[in-house]
Protein backbone atom coordinates (compact mmCIF):
# COMPACT_ATOMS: atom_id res chain seq x y z
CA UNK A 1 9.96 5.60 -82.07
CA UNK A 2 8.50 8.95 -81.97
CA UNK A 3 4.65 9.12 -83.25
CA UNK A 4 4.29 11.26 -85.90
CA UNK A 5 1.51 13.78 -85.96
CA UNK A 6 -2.04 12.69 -87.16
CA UNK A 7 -3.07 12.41 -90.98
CA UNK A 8 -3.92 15.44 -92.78
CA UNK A 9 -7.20 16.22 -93.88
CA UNK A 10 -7.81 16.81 -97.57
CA UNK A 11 -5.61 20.14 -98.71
CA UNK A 12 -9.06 21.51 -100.03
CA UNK A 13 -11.31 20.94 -96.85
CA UNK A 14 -12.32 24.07 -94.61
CA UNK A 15 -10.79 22.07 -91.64
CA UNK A 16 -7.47 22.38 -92.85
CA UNK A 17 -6.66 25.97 -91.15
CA UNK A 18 -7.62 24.61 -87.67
CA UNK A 19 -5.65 21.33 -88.26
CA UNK A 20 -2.66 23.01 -88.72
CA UNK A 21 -3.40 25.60 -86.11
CA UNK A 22 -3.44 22.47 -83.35
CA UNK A 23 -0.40 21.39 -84.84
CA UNK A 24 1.25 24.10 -84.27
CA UNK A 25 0.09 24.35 -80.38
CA UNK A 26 1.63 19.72 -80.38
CA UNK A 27 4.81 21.19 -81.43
CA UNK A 28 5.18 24.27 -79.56
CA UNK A 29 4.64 22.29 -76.49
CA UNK A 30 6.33 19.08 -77.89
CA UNK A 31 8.62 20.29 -80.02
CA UNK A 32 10.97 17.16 -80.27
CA UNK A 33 8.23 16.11 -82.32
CA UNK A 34 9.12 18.61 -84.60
CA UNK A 35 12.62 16.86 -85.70
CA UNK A 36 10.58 13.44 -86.75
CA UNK A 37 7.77 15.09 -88.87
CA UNK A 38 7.38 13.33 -92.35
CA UNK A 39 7.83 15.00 -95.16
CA UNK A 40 4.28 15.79 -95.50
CA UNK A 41 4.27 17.70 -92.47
CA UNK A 42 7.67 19.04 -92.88
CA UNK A 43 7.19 21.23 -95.32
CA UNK A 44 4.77 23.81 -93.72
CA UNK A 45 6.52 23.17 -90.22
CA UNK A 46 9.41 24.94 -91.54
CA UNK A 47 7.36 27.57 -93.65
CA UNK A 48 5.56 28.59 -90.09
CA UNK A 49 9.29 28.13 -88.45
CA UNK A 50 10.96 30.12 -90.82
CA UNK A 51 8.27 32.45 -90.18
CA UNK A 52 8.31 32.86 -86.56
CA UNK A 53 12.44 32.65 -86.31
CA UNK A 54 12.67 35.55 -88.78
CA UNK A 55 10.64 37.39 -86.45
CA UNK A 56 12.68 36.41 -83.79
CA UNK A 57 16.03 37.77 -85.08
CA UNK A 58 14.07 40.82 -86.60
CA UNK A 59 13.31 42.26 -82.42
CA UNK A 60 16.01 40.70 -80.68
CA UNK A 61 19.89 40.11 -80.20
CA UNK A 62 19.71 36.37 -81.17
CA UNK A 63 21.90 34.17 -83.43
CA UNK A 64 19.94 31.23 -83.87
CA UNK A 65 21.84 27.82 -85.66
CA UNK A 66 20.24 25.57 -88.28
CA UNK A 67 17.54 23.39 -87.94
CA UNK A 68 16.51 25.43 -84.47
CA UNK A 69 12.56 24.88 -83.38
CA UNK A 70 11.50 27.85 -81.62
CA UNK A 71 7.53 28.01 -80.14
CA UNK A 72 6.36 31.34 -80.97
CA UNK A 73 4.65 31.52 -77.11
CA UNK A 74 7.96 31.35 -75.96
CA UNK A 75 9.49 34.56 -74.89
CA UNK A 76 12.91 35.20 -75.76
CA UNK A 77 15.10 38.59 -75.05
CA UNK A 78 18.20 39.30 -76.05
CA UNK A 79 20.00 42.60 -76.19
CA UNK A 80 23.28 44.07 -77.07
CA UNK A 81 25.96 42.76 -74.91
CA UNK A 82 23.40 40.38 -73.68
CA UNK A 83 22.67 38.82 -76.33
CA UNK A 84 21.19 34.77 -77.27
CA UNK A 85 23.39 32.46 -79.12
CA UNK A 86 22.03 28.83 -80.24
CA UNK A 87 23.48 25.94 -82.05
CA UNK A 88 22.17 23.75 -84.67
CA UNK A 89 19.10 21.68 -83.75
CA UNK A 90 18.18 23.43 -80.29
CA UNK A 91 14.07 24.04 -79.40
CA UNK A 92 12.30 26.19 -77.31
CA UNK A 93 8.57 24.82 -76.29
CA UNK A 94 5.59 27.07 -75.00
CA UNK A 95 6.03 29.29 -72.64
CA UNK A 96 9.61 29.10 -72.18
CA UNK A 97 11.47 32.52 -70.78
CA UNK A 98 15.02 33.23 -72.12
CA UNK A 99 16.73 36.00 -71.70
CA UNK A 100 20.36 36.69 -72.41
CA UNK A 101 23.80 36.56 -71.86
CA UNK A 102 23.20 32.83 -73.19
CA UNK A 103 24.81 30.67 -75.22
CA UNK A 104 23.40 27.23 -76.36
CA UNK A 105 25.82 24.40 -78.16
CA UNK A 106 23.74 22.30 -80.86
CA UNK A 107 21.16 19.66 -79.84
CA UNK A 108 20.16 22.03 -76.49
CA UNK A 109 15.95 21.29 -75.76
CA UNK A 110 14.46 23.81 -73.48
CA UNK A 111 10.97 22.37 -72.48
CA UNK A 112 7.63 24.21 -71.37
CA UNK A 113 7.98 26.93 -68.98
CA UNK A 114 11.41 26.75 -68.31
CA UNK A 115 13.23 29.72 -67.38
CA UNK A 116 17.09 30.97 -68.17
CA UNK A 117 17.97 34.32 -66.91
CA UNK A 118 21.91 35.31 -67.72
CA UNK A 119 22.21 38.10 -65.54
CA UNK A 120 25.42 39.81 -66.33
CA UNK A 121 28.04 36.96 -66.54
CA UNK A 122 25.80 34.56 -68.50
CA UNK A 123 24.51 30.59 -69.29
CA UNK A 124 26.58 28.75 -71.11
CA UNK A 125 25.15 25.09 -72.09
CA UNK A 126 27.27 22.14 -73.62
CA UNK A 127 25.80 19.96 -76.58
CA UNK A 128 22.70 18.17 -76.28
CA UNK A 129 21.70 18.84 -73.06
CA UNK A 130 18.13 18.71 -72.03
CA UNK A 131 16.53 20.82 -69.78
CA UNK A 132 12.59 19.71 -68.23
CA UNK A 133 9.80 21.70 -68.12
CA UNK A 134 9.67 24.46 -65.31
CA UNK A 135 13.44 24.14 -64.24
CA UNK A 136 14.91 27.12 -63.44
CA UNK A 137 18.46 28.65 -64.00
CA UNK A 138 19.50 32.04 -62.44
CA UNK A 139 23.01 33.62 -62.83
CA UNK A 140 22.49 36.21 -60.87
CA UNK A 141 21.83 36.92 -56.93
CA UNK A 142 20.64 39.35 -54.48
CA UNK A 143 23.01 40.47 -51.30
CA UNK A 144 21.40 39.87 -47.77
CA UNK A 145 22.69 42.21 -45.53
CA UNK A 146 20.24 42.44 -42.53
CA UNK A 147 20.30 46.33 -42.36
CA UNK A 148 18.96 46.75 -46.34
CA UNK A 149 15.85 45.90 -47.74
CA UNK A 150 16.43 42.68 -49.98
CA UNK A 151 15.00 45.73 -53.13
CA UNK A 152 18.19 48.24 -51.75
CA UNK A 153 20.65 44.98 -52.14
CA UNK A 154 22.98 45.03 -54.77
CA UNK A 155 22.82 42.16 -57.50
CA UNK A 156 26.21 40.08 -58.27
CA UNK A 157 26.54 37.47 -61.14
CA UNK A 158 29.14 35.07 -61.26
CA UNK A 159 27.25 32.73 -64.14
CA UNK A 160 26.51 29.24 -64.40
CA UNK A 161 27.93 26.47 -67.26
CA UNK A 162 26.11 23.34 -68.00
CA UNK A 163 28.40 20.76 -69.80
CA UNK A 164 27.34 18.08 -72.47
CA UNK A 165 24.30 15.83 -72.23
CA UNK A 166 23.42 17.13 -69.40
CA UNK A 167 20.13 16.26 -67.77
CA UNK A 168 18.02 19.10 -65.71
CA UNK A 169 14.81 17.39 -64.65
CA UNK A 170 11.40 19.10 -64.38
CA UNK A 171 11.41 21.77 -60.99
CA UNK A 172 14.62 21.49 -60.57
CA UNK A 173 16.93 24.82 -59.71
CA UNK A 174 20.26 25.82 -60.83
CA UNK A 175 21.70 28.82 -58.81
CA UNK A 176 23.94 31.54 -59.67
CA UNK A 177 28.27 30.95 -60.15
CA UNK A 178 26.73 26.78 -59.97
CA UNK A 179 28.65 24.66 -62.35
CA UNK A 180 27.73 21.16 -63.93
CA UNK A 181 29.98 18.48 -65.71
CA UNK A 182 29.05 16.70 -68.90
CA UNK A 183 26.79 13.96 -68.86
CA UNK A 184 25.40 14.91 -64.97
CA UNK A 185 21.41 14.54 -64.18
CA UNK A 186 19.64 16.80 -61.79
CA UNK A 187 16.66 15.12 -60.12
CA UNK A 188 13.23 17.20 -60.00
CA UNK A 189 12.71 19.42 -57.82
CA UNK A 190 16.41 19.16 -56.73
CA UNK A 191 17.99 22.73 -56.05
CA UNK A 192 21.54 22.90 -56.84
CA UNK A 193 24.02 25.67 -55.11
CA UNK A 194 27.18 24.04 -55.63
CA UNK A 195 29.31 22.41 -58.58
CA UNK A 196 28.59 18.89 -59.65
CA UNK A 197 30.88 16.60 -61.63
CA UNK A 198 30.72 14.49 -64.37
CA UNK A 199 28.13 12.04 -64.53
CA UNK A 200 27.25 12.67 -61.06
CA UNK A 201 23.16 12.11 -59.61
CA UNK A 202 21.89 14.75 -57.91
CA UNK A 203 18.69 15.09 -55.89
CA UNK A 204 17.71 17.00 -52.70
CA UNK A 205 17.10 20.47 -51.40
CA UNK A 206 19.99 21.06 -51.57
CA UNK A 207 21.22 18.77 -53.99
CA UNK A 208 23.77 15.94 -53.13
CA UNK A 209 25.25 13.28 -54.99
CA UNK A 210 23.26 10.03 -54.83
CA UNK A 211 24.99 8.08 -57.05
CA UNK A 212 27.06 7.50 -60.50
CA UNK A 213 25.33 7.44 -63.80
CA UNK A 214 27.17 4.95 -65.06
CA UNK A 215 26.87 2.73 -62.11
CA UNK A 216 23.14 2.84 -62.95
CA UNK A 217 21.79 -0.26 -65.62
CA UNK A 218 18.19 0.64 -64.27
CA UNK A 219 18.15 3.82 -65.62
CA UNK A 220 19.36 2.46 -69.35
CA UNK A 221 22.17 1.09 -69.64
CA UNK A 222 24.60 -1.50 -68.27
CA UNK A 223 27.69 0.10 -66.14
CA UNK A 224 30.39 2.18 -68.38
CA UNK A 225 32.54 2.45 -65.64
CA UNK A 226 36.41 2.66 -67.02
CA UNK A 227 37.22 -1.34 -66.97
CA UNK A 228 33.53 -2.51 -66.53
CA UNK A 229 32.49 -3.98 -70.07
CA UNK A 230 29.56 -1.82 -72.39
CA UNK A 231 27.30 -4.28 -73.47
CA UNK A 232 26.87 -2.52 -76.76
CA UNK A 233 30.77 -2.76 -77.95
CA UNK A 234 33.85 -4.42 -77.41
CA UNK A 235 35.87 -1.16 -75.99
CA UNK A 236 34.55 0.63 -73.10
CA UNK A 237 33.36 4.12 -74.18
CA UNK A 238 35.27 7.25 -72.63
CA UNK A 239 34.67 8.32 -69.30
């Protein structure tokens, strides 16, 4: 269960400016706590969201979904033809850098520091995936010819697509034209610079398969392999 934030001072004492002020800072760097608040708390969360998301759209090329949470220390760019797009439920903590082509499905968490550069041909990220704080995803590259400074190089972007419930721990690096099926998890620190499957492990500079999600019980649950049983229903869930 997911604690909820710490009682609230008495609506007429001269503490309650700075309570909410820190409140603001747990969420913005914790901002799945944001979904959970109680009703109490709720309703000036989404006065301050409304707030800061209205903002948002006001200065930039952003479509943002219902229900979004986005830290206003977060720094978010989006122009024409490069524009932001996020689904229902997705948050953006503290500190986060964003900047378009992107497009986020619903239930999408980008955590402290992270960064998402689209470079020409664009992110595209599949329903409640999660990315960690300071992971980094670039779609976009430098040429290396050994006659040109690396600054005189030209840039190419092929773009990179993260699919459902996808996983992309803390330090961990996605690289440009890199794709990544649904339900995969990056390791930290791991550095990816080729395509991973479906519920494939990564870890490793560079990153290589080490193993099978669903052939992992100590990671949360009991195989899901097609024809090994679920323990939490009769039929075994897709794969």
């Amino acid at each position: 269960m997911t604690p909820d934030l710490p009682p609230e001072p008495d609506l007429a004492s001269e503490g309650l400016m700075a309570f909410r002020t820190q409140h603001q800072r747990r969420l913005s760097w914790m901002p799945w706590l944001y979904f959970s608040l109680k009703a109490r708390h709720r309703a000036w969360a989404e006065t301050w969201q409304a707030e800061v998301q209205a903002e948002l759209l006001r200065l930039e090329t952003v479509v943002l979904g219902r229900d979004c949470f986005i830290a206003p220390e977060a720094a978010i760019f989006g122009e024409p033809g490069r524009g932001i797009v996020m689904g229902d439920r997705c948050s953006v903590a503290a500190h986060a850098f964003l900047h378009g082509p992107l497009h986020l499905g619903s239930e999408v968490s980008i955590n402290a520091r992270a960064t998402l550069d689209g470079g020409r041909a664009g992110i595209r990220i599949g329903h409640g995936t999660r990315i960690a704080s300071g992971a980094t995803l670039y779609a976009f590259d430098h040429g290396l010819a050994p006659d040109h400074r690396i600054m005189d190089q030209p840039v190419t972007s092929r773009g990179i697509e993260l699919g459902c419930d996808v996983w992309v721990g803390a330090q961990a690096g996605i690289t440009d034209g890199v794709r990544i099926g649904d339900h995969a998890v990056v390791a930290m620190g791991a550095v990816v610079t080729r395509d991973v499957p479906p519920w494939a492990l990564v870890a490793g500079v560079p990153a290589r398969i080490i193993g099978d999600r669903r052939d992992r019980p100590d990671l949360g649950g009991a195989s899901v392999r097609p024809g090994a049983r679920s323990p939490s229903s009769e039929a075994d869930p897709p794969a």
